[in-house]
Protein backbone atom coordinates (compact mmCIF):
# COMPACT_ATOMS: atom_id res chain seq x y z
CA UNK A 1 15.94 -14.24 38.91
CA UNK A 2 15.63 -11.59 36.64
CA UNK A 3 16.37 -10.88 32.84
CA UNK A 4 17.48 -7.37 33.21
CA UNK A 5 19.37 -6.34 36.18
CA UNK A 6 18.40 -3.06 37.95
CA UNK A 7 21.98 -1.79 38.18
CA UNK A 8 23.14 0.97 39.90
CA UNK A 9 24.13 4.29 38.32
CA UNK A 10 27.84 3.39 40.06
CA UNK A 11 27.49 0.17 38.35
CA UNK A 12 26.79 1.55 34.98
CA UNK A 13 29.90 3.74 35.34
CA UNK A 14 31.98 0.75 35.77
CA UNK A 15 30.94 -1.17 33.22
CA UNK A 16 30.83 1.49 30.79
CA UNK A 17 34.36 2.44 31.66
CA UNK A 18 35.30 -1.02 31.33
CA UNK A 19 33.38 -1.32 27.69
CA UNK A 20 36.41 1.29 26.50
CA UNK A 21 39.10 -0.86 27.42
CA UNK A 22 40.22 -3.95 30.18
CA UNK A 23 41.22 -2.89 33.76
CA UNK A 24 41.84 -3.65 37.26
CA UNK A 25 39.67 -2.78 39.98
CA UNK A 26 42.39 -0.36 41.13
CA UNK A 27 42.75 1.17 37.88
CA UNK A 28 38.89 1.55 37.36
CA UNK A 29 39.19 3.12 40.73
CA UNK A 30 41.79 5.69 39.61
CA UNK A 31 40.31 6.56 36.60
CA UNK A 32 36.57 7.13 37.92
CA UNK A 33 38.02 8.64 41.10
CA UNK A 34 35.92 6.45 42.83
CA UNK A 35 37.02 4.78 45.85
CA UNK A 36 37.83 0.96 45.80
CA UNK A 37 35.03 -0.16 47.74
CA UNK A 38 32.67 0.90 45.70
CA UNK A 39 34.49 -0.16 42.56
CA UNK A 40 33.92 -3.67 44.09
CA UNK A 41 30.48 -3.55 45.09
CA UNK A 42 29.78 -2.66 41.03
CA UNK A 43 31.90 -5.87 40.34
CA UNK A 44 30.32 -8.29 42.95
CA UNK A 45 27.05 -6.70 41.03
CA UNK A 46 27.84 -7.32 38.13
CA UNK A 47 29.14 -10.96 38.63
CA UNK A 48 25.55 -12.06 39.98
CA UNK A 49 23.87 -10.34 36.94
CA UNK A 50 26.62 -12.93 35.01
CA UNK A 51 28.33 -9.75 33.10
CA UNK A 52 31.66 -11.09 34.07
CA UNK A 53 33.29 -13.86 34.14
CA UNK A 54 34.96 -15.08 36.69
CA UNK A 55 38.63 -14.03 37.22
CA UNK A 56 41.68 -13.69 40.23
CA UNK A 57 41.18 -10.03 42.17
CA UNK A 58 44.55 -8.97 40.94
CA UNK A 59 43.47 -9.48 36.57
CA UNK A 60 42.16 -7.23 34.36
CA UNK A 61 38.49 -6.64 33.93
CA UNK A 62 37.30 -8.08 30.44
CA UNK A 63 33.91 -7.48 29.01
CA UNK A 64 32.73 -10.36 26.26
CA UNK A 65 33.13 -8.45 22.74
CA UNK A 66 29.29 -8.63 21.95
CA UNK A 67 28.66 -6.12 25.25
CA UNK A 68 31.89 -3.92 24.54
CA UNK A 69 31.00 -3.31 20.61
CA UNK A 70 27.13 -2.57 22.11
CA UNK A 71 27.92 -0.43 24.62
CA UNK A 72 30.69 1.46 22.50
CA UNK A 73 28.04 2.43 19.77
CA UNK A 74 26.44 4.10 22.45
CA UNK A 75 29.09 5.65 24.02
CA UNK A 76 29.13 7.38 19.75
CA UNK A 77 25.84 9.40 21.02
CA UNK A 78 26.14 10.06 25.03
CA UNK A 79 29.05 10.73 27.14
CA UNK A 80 29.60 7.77 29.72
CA UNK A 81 27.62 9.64 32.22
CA UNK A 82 24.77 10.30 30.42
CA UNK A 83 24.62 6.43 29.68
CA UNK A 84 24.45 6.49 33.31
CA UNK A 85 21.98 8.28 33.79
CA UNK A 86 19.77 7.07 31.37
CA UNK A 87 20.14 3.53 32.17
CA UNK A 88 20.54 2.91 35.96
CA UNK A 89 17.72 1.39 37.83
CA UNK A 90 14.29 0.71 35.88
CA UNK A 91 15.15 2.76 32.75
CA UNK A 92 16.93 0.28 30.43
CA UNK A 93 14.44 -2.31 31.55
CA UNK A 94 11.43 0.23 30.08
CA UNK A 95 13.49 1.09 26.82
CA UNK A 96 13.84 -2.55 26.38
CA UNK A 97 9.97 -3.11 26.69
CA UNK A 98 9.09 -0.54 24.76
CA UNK A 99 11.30 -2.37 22.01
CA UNK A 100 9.79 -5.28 22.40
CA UNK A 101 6.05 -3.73 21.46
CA UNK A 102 4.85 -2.35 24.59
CA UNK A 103 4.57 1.04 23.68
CA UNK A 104 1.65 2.40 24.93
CA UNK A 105 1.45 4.18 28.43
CA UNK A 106 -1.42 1.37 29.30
CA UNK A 107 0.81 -1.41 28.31
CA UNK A 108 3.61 -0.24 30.12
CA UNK A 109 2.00 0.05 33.59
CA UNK A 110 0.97 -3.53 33.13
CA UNK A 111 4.72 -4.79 32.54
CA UNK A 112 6.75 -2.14 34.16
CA UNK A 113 8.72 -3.29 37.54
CA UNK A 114 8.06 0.38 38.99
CA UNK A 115 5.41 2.61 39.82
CA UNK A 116 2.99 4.88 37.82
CA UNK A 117 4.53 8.13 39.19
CA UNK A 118 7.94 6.55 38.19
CA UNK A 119 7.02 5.25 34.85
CA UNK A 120 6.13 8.98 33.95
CA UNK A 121 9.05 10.32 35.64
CA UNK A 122 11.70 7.81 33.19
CA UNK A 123 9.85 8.43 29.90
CA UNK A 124 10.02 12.05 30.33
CA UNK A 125 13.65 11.64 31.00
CA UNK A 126 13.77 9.24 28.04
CA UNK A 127 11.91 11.65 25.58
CA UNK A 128 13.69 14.72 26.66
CA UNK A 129 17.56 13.33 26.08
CA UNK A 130 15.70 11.74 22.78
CA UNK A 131 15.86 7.98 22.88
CA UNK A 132 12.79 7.73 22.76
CA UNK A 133 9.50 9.87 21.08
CA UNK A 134 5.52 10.13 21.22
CA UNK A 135 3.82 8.84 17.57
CA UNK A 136 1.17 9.87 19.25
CA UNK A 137 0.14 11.03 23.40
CA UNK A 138 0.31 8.04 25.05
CA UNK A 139 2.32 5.69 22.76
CA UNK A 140 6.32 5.84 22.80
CA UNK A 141 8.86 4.93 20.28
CA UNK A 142 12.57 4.21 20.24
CA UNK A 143 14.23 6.85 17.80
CA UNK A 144 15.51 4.88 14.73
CA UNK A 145 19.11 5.40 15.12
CA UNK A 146 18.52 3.10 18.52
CA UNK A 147 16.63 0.67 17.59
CA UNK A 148 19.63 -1.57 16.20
CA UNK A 149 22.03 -0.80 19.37
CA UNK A 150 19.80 -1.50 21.80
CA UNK A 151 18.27 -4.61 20.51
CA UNK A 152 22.00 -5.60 20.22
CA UNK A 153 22.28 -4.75 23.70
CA UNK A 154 19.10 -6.41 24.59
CA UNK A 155 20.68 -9.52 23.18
CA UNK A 156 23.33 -9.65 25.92
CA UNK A 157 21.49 -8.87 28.46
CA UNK A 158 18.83 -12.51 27.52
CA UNK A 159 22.26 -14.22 26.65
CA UNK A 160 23.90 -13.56 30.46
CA UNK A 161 20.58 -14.64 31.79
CA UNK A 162 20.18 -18.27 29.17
CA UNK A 163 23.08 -18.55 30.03
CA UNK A 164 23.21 -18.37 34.28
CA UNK A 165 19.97 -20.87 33.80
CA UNK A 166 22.03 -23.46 32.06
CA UNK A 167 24.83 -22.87 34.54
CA UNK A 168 21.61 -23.77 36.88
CA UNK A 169 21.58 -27.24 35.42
CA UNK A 170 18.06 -25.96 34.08
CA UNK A 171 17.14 -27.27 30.77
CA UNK A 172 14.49 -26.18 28.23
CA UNK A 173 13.76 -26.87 24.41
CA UNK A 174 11.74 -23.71 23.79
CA UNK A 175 11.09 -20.49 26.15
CA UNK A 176 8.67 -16.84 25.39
CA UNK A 177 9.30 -13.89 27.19
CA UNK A 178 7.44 -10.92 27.98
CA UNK A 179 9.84 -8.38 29.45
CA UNK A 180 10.87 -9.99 32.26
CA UNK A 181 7.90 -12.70 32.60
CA UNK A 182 10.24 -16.06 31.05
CA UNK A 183 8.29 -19.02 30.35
CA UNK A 184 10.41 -22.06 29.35
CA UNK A 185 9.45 -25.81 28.37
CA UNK A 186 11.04 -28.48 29.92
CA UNK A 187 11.63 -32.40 30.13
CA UNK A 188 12.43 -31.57 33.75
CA UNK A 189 10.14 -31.85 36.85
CA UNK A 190 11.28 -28.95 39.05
CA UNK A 191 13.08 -26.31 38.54
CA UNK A 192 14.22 -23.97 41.13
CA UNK A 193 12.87 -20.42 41.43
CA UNK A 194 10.14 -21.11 38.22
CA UNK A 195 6.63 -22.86 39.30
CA UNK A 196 4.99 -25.14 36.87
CA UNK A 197 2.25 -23.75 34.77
CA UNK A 198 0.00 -24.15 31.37
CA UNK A 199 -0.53 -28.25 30.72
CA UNK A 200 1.71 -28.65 33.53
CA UNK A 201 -1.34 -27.91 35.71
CA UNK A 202 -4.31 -28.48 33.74
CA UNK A 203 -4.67 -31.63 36.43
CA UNK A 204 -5.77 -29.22 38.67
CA UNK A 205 -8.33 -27.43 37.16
CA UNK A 206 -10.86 -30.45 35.69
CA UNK A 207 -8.68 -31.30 32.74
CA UNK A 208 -6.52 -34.38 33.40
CA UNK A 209 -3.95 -35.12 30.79
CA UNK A 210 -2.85 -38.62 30.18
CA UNK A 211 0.48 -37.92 29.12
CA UNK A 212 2.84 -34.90 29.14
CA UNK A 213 5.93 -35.59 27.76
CA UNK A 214 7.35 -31.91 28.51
CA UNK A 215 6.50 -28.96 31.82
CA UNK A 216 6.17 -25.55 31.25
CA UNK A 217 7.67 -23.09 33.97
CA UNK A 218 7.44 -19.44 34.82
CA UNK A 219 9.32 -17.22 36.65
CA UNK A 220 6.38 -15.56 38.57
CA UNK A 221 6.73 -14.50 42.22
CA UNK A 222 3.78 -16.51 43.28
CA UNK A 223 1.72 -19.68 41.37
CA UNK A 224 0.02 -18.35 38.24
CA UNK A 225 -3.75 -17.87 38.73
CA UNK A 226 -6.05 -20.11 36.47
CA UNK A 227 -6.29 -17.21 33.89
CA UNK A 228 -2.36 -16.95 33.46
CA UNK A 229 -2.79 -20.97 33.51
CA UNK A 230 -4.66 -20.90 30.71
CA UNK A 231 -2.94 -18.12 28.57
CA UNK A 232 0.40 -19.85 29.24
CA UNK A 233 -0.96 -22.72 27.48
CA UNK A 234 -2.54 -20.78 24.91
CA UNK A 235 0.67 -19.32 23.50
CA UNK A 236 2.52 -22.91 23.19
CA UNK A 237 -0.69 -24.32 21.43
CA UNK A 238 -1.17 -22.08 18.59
CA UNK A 239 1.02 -24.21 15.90
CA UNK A 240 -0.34 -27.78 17.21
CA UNK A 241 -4.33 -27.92 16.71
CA UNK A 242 -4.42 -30.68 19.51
CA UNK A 243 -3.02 -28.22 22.38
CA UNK A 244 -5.45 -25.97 21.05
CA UNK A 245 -8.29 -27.64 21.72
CA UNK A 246 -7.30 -28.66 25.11
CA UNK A 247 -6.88 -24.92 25.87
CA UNK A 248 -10.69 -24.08 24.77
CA UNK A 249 -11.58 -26.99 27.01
CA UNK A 250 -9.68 -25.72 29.87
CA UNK A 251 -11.77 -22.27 28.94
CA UNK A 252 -14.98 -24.38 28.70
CA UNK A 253 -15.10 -26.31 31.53
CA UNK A 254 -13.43 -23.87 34.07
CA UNK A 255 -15.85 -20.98 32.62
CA UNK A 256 -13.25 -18.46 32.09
CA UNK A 257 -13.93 -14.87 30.96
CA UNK A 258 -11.78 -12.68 28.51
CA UNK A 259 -12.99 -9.64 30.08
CA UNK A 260 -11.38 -10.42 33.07
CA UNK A 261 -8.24 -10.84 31.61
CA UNK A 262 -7.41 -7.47 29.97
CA UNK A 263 -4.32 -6.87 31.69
CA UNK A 264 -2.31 -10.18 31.40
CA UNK A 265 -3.87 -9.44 28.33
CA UNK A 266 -1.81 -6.83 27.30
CA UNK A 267 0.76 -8.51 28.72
CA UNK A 268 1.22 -11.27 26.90
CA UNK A 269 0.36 -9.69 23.97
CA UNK A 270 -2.17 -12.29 22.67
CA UNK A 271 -5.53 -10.43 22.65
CA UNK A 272 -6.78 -11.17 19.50
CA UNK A 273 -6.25 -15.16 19.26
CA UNK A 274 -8.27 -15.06 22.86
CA UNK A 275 -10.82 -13.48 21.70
CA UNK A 276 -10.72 -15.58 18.51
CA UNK A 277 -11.18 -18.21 21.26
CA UNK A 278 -13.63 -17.42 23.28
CA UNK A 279 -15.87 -16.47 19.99
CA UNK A 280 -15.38 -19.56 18.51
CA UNK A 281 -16.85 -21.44 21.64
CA UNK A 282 -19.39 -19.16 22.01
CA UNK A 283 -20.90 -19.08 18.65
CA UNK A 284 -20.02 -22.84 18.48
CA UNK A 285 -17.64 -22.93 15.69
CA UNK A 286 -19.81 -20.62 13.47
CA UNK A 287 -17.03 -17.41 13.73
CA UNK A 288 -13.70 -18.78 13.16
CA UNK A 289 -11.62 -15.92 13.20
CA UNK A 290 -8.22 -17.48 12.79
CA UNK A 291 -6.16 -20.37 11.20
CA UNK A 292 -4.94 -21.88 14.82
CA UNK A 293 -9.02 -22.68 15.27
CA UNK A 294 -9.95 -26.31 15.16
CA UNK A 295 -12.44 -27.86 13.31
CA UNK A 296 -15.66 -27.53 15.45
CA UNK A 297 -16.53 -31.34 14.52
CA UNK A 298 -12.76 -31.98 15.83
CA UNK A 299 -13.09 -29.96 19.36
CA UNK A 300 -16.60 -32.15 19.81
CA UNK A 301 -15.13 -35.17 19.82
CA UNK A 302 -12.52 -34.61 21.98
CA UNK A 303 -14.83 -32.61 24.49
CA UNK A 304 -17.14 -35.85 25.11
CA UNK A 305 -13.64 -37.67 26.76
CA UNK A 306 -13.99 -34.53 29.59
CA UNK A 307 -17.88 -33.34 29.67
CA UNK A 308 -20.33 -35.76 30.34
């Protein structure tokens, strides 16, 4: 279940096409000169990406206003193919994460879906048809004139994917994402293709919770390790002083180290209030580096319920 599909460059051409006005598959066909079957493959891919809605084979092809208006601001700077082009595969996914902060080359290897080689390969790309630019070597920006479109077109892209979850029956009250890491909270118990995480699991790792009221889920391939456990629970707990503490407990007891975690790290994007953590406990409450930070008194007294 992804956030951003990994479309074909076909694909693209379809749905760029169809951003300019409604069609038919045979008239998409006849004005890409591309044969019917593959103008169906591009719709049956973009139906389970939730692009389009469902419709009777012989209708026109409508694209919700939001997409068309995105896509058509862009179709102002590139010619359809060179949308194409730039977008197809892994590259829309990068220029989207390198919108949402990850802009160094480090960051990026951490929460890229491709490899090194790759990653190199599409920012070069990127930089030389100018969506993007180098501040400085190593760290990548998207030009200003982007910036608005492809947020906007960012915004679809989360909106299709809310929105095939809730078609899921799945229900949350609060989610954070991290390109396409989604972590959700829930009043549910299970939810299919997410595995519980954060205080969902503490139970397992020497801090038993009397009562959860909500589960927190995240759409990792495997069970998160005890580190992304912990950070999960971390980023949910740094408004409510009482999660917080549980967190450095889980740290505590489980004798986690920050230097092991530099990469989920990066990607999560929550360096500093870890270390902020892990100072605080080791200097026992004499560095408090941030607001979020309990009272030292206030973390002792609810350590005594765990360590004896």
């Amino acid at each position: 279940m992804t956030i951003y599909p990994e479309l074909s460059k076909n694909t693209w051409k379809v749905l760029i096409r169809l951003a300019k006005r409604d069609q038919t598959p045979i008239e998409v066909s006849l004005s890409l000169a591309m044969p019917l079957s593959r103008i169906s493959e591009a719709i049956k891919e973009l139906s389970r990406a939730n692009i389009l809605k469902p419709r009777k084979g012989y209708e026109a092809i409508e694209l919700d206003r939001p997409l068309k208006n995105s896509l058509n601001m862009l179709l102002a700077d590139y010619s359809e193919d060179k949308i194409a082009d730039l977008f197809f595969g892994a590259r829309l996914d990068i220029l989207f994460e390198i919108l949402e902060g990850y802009e160094r080359i480090s960051s990026l290897k951490v929460i890229a879906n491709c490899s090194g080689p790759t990653l190199k390969r599409i920012l070069n790309q990127l930089q030389r048809n100018l969506l993007i630019y180098q501040s400085k070597k190593g760290v990548y920006s998207i030009r200003v004139e982007f910036k608005d479109k492809l947020q906007t077109l960012s915004s679809c892209f989360i909106s299709y994917f809310l929105d095939s979850l809730k078609s899921d029956g799945i229900e949350f009250t609060e989610y954070k994402k991290f390109g396409e890491i989604f972590i959700l909270k829930s009043s549910q118990q299970a939810i299919p293709g997410f595995f519980k995480t954060g205080f969902s699991v503490f139970n397992l790792y020497n801090v038993p919770l009397l009562e959860i009221n909500d589960n927190y889920f995240v759409n990792l391939p495997k069970p998160p390790t005890q580190d992304e456990v912990f950070i999960h629970a971390l980023l949910f707990s740094l408004t409510h002083q009482r999660d917080t503490i549980l967190c450095m407990l889980f740290a505590e007891i489980n004798n986690l180290d920050p230097r092991k975690m530099r990469k989920l790290l990066m990607t999560y994007k929550i360096e500093a209030e870890t270390i902020a953590v892990f100072k605080f406990l080791r200097t026992k409450g004499k560095i408090k580096e941030m607001e979020f930070l309990p009272d030292y008194l206030d973390y002792l007294e609810v350590r005594r319920d765990y360590v004896e």
